[in-house]
N, C-alpha and C. Protein backbone atom coordinates (compact mmCIF):
# COMPACT_ATOMS: atom_id res chain seq x y z
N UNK A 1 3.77 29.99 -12.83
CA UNK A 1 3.34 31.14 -12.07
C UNK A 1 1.85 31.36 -12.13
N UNK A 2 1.28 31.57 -13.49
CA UNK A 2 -0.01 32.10 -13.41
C UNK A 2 -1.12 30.93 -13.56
N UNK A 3 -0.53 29.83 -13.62
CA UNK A 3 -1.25 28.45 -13.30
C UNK A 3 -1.06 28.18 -12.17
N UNK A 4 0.01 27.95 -11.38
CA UNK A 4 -0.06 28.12 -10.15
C UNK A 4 -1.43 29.29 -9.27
N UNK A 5 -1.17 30.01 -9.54
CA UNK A 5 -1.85 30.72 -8.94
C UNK A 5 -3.48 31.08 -9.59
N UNK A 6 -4.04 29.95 -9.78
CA UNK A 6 -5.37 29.67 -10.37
C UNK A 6 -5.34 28.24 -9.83
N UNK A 7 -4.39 27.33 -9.45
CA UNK A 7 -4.91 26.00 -9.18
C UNK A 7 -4.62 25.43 -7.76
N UNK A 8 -5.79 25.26 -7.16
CA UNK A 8 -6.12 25.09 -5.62
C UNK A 8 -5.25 24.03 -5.30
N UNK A 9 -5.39 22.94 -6.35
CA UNK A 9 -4.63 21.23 -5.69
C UNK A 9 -3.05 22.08 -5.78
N UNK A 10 -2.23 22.77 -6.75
CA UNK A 10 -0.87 23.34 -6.94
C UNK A 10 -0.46 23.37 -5.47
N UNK A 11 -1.35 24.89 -5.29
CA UNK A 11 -1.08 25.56 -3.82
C UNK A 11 -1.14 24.74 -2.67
N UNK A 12 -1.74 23.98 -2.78
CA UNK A 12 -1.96 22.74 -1.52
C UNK A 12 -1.00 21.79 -1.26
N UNK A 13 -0.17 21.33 -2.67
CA UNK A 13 0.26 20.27 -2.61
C UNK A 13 1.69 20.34 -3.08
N UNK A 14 2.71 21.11 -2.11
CA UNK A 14 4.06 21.88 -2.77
C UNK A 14 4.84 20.62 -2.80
N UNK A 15 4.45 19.22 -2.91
CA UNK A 15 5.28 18.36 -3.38
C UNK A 15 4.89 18.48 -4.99
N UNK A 16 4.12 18.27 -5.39
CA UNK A 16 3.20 18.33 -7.32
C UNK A 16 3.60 19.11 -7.50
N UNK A 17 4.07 20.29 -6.79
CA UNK A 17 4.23 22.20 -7.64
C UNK A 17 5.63 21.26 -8.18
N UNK A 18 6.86 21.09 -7.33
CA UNK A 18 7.98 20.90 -7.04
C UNK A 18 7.84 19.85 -8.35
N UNK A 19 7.06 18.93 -8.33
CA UNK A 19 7.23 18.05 -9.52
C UNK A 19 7.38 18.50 -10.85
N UNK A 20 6.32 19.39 -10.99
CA UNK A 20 6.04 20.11 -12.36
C UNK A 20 7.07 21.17 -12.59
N UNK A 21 7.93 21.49 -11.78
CA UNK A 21 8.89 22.47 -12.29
C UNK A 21 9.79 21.45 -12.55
N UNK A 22 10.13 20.67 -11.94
CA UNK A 22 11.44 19.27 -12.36
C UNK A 22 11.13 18.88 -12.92
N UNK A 23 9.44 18.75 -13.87
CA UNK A 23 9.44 17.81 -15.06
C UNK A 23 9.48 19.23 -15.92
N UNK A 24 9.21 20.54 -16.31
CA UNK A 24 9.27 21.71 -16.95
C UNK A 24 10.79 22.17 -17.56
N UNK A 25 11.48 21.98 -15.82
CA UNK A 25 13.17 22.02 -16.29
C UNK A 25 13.66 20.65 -16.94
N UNK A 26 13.29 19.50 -16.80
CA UNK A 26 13.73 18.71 -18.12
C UNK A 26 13.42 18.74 -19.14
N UNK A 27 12.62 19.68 -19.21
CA UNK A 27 11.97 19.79 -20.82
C UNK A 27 12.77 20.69 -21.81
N UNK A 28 13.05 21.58 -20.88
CA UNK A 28 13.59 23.42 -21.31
C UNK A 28 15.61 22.55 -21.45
N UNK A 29 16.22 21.86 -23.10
CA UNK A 29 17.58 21.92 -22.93
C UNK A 29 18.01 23.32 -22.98
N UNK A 30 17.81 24.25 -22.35
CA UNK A 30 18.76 25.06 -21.46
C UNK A 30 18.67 25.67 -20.34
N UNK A 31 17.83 24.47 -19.37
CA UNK A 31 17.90 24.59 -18.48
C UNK A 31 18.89 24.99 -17.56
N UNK A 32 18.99 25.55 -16.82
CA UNK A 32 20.15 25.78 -15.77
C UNK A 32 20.71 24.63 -15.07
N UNK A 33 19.75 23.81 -14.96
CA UNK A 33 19.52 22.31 -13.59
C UNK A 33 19.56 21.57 -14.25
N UNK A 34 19.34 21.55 -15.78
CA UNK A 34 19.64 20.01 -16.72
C UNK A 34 20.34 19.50 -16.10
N UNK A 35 22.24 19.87 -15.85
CA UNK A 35 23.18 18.52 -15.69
C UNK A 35 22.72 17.80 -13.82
N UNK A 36 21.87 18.69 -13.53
CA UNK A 36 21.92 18.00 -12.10
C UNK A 36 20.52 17.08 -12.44
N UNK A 37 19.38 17.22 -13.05
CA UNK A 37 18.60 16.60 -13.38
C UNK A 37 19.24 14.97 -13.87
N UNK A 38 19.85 15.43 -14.96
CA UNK A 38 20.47 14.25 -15.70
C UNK A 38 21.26 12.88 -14.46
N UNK A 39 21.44 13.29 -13.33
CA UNK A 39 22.36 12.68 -12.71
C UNK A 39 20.94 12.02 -11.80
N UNK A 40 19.96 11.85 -12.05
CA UNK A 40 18.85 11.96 -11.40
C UNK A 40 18.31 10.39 -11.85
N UNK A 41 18.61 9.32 -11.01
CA UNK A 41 17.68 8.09 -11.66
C UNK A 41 16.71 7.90 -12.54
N UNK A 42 16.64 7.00 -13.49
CA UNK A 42 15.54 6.91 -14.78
C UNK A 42 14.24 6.14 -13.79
N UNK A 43 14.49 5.60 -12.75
CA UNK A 43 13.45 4.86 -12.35
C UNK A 43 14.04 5.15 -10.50
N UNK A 44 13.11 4.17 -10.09
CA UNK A 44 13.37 4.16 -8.71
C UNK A 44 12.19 3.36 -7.75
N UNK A 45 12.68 2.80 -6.72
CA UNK A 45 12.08 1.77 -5.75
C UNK A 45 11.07 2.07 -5.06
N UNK A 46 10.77 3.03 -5.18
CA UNK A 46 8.94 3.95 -4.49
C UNK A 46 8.33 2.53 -5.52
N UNK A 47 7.15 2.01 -4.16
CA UNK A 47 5.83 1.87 -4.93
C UNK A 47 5.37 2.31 -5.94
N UNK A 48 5.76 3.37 -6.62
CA UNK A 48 5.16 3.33 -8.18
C UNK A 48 5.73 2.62 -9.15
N UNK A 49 7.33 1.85 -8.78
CA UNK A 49 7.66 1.16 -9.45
C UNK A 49 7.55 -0.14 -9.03
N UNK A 50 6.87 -0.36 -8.34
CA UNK A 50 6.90 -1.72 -7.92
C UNK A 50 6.33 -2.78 -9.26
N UNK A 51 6.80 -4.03 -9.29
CA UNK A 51 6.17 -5.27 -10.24
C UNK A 51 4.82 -5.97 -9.54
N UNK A 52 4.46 -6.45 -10.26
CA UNK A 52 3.30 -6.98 -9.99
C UNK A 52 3.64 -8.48 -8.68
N UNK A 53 4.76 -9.04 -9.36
CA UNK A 53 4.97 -9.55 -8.13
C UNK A 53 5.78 -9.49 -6.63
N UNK A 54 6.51 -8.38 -7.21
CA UNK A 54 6.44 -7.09 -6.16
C UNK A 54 5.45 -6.61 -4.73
N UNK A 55 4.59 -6.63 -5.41
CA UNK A 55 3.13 -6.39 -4.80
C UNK A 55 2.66 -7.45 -4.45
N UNK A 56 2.64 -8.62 -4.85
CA UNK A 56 1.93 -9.89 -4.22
C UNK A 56 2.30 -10.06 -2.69
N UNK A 57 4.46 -9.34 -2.51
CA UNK A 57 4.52 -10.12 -1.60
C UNK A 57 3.94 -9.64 -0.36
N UNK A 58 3.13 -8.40 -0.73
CA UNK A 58 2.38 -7.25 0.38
C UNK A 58 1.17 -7.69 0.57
N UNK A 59 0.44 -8.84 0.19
CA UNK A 59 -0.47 -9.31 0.34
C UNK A 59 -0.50 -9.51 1.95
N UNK A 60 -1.83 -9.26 2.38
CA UNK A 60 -2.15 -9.86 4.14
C UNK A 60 -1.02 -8.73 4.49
N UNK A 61 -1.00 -7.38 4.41
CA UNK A 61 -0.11 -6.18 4.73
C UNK A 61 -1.09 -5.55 4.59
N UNK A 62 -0.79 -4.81 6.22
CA UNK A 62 -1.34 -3.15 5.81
C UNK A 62 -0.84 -2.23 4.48
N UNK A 63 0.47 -2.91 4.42
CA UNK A 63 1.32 -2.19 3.43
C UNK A 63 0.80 -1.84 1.99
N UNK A 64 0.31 -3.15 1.60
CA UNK A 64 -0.55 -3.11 0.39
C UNK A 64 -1.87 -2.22 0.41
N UNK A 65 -2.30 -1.83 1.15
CA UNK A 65 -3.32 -1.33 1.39
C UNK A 65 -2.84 0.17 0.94
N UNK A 66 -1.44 1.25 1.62
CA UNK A 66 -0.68 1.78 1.66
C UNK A 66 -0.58 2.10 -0.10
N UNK A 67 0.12 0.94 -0.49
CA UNK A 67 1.03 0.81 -2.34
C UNK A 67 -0.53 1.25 -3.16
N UNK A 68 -1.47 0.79 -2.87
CA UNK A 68 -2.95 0.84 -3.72
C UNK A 68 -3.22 2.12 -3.78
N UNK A 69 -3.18 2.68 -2.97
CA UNK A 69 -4.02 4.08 -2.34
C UNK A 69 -3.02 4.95 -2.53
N UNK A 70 -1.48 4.99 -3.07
CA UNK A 70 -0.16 5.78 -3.71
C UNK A 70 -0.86 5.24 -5.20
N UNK A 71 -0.80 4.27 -5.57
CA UNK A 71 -1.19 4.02 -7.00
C UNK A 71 -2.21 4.77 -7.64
N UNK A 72 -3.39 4.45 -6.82
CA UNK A 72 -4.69 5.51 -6.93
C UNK A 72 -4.53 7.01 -6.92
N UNK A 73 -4.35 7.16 -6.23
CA UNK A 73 -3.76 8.66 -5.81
C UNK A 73 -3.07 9.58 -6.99
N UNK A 74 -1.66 8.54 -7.51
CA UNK A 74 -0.75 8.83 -8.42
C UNK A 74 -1.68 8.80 -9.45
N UNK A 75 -2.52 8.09 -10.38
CA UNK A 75 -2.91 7.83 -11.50
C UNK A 75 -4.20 8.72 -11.66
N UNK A 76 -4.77 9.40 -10.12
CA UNK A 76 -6.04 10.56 -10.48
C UNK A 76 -5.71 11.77 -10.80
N UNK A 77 -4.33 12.11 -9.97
CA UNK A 77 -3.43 13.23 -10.10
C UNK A 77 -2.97 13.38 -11.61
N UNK A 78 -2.50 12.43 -11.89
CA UNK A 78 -2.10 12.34 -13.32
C UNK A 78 -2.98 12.99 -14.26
N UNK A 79 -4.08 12.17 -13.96
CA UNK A 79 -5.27 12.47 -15.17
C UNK A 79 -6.21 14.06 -15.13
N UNK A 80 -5.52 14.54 -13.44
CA UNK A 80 -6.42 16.04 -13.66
C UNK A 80 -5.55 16.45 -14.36
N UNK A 81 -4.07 16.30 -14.00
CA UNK A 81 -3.34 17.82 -14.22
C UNK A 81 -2.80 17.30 -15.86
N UNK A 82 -3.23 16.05 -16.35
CA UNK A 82 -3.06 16.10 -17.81
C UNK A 82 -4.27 17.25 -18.35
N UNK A 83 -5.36 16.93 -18.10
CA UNK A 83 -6.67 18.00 -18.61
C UNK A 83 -6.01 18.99 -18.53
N UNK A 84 -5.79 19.95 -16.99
CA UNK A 84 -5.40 20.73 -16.81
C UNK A 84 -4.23 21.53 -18.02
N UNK A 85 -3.34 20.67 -18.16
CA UNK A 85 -2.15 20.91 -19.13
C UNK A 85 -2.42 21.04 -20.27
N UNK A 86 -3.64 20.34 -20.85
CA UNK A 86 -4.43 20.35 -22.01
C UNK A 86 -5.07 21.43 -21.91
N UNK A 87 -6.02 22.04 -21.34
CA UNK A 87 -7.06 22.80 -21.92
C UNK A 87 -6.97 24.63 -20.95
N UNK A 88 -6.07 24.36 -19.97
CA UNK A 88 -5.91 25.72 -18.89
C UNK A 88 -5.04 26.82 -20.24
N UNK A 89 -5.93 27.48 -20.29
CA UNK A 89 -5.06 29.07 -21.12
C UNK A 89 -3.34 28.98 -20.57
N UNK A 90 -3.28 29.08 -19.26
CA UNK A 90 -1.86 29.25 -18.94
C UNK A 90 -0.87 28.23 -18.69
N UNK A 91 -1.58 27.01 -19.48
CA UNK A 91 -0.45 25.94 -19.81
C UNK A 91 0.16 25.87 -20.72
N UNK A 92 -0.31 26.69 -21.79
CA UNK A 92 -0.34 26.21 -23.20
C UNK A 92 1.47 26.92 -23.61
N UNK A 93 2.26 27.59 -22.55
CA UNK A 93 3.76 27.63 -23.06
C UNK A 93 4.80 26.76 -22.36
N UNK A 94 4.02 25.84 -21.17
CA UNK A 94 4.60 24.93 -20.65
C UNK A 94 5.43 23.82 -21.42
N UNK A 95 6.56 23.60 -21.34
CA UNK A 95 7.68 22.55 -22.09
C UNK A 95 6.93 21.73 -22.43
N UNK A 96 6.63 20.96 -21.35
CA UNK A 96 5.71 19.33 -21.29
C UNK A 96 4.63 19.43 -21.22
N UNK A 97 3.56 20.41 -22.66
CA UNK A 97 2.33 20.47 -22.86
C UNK A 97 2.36 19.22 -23.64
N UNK A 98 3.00 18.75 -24.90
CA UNK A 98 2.72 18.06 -25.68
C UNK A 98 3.37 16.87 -25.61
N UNK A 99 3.97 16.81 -24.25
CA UNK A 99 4.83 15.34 -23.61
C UNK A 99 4.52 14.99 -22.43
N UNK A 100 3.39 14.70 -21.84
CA UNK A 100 3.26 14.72 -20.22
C UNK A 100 2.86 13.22 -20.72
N UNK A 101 3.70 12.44 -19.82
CA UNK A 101 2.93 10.85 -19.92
C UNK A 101 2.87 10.66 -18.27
N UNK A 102 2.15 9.60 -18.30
CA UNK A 102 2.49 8.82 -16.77
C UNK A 102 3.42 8.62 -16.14
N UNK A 103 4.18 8.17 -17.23
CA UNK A 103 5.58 7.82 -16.89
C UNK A 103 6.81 8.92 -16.42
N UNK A 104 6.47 9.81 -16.88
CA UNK A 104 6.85 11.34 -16.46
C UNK A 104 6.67 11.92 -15.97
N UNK A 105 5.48 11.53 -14.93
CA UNK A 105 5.03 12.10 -13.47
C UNK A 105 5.06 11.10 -12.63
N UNK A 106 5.17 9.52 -12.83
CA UNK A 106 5.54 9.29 -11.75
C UNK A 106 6.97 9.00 -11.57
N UNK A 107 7.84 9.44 -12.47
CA UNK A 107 9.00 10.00 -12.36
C UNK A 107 9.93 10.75 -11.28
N UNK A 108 8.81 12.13 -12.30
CA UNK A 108 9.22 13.16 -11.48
C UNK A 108 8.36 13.21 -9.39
N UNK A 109 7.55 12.46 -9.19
CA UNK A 109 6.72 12.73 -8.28
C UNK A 109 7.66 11.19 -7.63
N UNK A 110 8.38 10.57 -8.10
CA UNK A 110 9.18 9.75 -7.21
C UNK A 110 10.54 10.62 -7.14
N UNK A 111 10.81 11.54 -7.56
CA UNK A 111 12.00 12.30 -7.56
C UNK A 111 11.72 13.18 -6.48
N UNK A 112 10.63 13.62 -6.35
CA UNK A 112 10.56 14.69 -5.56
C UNK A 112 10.69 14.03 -4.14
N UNK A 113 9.86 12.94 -4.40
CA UNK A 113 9.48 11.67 -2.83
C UNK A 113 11.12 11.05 -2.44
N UNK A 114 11.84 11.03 -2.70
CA UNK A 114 12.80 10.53 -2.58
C UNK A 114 13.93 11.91 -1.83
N UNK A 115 13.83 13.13 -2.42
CA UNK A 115 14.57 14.01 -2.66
C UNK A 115 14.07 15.32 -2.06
N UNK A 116 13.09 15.66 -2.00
CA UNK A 116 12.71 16.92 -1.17
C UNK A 116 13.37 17.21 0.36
N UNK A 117 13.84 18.49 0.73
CA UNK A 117 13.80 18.97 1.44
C UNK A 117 12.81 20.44 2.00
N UNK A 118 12.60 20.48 3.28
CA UNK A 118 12.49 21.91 3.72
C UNK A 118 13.07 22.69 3.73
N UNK A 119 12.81 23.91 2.70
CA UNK A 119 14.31 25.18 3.31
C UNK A 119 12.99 26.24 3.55
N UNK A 120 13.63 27.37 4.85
CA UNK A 120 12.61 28.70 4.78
C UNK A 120 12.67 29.73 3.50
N UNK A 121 11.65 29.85 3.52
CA UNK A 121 11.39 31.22 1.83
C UNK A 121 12.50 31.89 1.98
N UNK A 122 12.74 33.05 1.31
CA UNK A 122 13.24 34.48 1.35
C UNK A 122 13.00 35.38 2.52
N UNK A 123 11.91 35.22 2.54
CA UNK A 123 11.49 36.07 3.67
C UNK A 123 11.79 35.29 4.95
N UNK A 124 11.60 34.64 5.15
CA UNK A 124 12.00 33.44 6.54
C UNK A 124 10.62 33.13 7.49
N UNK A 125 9.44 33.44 6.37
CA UNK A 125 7.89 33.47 7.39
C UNK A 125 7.66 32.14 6.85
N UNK A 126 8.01 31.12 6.49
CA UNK A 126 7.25 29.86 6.49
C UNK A 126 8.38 29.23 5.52
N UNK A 127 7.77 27.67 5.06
CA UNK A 127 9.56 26.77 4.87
C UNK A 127 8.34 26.39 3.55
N UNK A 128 9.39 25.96 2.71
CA UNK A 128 9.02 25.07 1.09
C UNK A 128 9.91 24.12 0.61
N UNK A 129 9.51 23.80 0.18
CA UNK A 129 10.05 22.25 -0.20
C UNK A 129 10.78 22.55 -1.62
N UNK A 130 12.12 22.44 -1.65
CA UNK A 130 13.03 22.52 -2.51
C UNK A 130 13.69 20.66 -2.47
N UNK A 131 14.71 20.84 -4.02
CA UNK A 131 15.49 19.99 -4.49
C UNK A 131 16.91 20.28 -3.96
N UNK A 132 18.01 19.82 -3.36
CA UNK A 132 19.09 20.41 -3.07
C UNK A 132 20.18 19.53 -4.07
N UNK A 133 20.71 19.70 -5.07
CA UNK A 133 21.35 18.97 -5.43
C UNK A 133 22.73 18.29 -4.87
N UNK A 134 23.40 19.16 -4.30
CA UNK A 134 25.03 18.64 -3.44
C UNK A 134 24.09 17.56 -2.01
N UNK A 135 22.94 18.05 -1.60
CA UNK A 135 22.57 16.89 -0.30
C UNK A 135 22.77 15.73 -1.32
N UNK A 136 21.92 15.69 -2.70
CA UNK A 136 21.23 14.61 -3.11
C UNK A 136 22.97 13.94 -3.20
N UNK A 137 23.59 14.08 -3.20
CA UNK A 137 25.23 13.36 -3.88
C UNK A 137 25.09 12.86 -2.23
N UNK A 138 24.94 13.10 -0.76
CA UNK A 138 25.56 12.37 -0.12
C UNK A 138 25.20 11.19 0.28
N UNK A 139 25.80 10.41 1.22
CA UNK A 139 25.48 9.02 1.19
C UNK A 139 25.67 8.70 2.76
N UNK A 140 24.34 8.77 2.99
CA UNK A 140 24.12 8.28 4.75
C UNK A 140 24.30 6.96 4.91
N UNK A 141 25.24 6.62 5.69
CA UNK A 141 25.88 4.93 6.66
C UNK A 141 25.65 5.00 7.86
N UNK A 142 24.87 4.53 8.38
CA UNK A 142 25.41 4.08 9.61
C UNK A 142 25.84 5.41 10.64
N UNK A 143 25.26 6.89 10.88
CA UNK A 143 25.33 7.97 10.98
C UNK A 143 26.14 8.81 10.99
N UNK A 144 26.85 8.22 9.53
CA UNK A 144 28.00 8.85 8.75
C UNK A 144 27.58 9.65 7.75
N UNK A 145 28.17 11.02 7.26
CA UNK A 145 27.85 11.89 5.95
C UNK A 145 28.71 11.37 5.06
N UNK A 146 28.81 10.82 4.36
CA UNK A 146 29.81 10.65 3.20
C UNK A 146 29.55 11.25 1.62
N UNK A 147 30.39 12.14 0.83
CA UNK A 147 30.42 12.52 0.02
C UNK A 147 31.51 11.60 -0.72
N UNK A 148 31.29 11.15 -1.90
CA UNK A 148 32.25 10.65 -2.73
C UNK A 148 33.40 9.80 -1.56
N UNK A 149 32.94 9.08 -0.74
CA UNK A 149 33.17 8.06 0.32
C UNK A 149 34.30 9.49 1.47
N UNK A 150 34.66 10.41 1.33
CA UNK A 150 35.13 11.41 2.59
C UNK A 150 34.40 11.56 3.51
N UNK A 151 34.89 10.75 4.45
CA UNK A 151 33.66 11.26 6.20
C UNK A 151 33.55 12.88 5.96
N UNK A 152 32.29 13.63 5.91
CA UNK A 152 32.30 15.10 6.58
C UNK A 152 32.11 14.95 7.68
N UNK A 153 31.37 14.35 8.39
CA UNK A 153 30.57 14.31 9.76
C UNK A 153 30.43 13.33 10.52
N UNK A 154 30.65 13.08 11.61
CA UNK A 154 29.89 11.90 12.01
C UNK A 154 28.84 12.47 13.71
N UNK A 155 27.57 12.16 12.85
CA UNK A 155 26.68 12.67 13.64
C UNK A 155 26.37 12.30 14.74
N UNK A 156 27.33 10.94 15.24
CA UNK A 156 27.32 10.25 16.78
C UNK A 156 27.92 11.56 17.58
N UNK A 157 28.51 12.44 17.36
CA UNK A 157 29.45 13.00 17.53
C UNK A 157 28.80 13.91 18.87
C-alpha cells in the first residue's frame, strides 16, 4: 500500500504491482491464496527460462532481439526493486524483504505473464489486472473450454 503509493515504476507497471503481491502472498504461510499459488508452476517456457541453447536457435531472428531486451528489462527491474526492498522505510514488513532473489521475480513476473487478466475495479471506472485462479485450471483446444477435460463451451458456437 504505502510503497505502492510512493513508487512511480509500481503505479505504472500493474503487471510488477501484481507480481509483488504473488511473490508477498507466497511468503505470508497463511496466506489465503497459498493453495492456489502452490498449484502454480516452479518454472515455465517465457524467455526467462530459456537455455542458452535455447537462444542460439533465435539467432538471425527478430525474435532474439525480442528474448535480450525481456532479459534486460527483467534483470534492471530486479535490481531497482531489490534496493528498493532493501532500503524504502515501507518495505521493511514485507514477507520477501530478506528473500527476494532473481529467481523469485522472474518467477513470479512469468506467472503474472502467463496468467493475468483484465477485470474492472469496484467502482467500474477503469480495469486492473488480476490473477483468476478457476480461469487458470482451464484448458483451451482448438476453441474448446475444457475444465478437467468437460466441454463448458464451445466458442465456434
Amino acid at each position: 500500500g504505502s510503497l505502492y503509493s510512493q513508487d512511480r515504476i509500481l503505479q505504472a507497471m500493474g503487471n510488477i504491482t501484481l507480481a509483488f503481491h504473488l511473490l508477498c502472498e507466497r511468503a505470508n504461510p497463511n496466506s489465503f491464496w497459498l493453495p492456489y499459488i502452490q498449484t502454480l508452476p516452479s518454472e515455465y517456457d517465457t524467455p526467462l527460462y530459456f537455455e542458452e541453447d535455447e537462444v542460439q536457435y533465435l539467432q538471425s531472428t527478430q525474435a532474439i532481439h525480442d528474448v535480450f531486451s525481456q532479459y534486460k528489462n527483467t534483470a534492471r527491474q530486479y535490481a531497482y526493486f531489490y534496493k528498493v526492498i532493501q532500503t524504502h522505510p515501507n518495505a521493511s514488513k514485507l514477507p520477501l524483504k530478506d528473500s527476494f532473489t532473481y529467481d523469485d521475480y522472474r518467477w513470479a513476473v512469468s506467472s503474472v505473464m502467463t496468467r493475468q487478466n483484465q477485470i474492472p475495479t469496484e467502482d467500474g471506472s477503469r480495469v486492473t489486472l488480476a490473477l483468476i485462479p478457476l480461469w487458470d485450471m482451464c484448458n483451451h483446444t482448438n476453441g474448446l473450454v475444457r475444465i478437467s477435460s468437460v466441454l463448458l463451451k464451445d466458442f465456434r458456437a
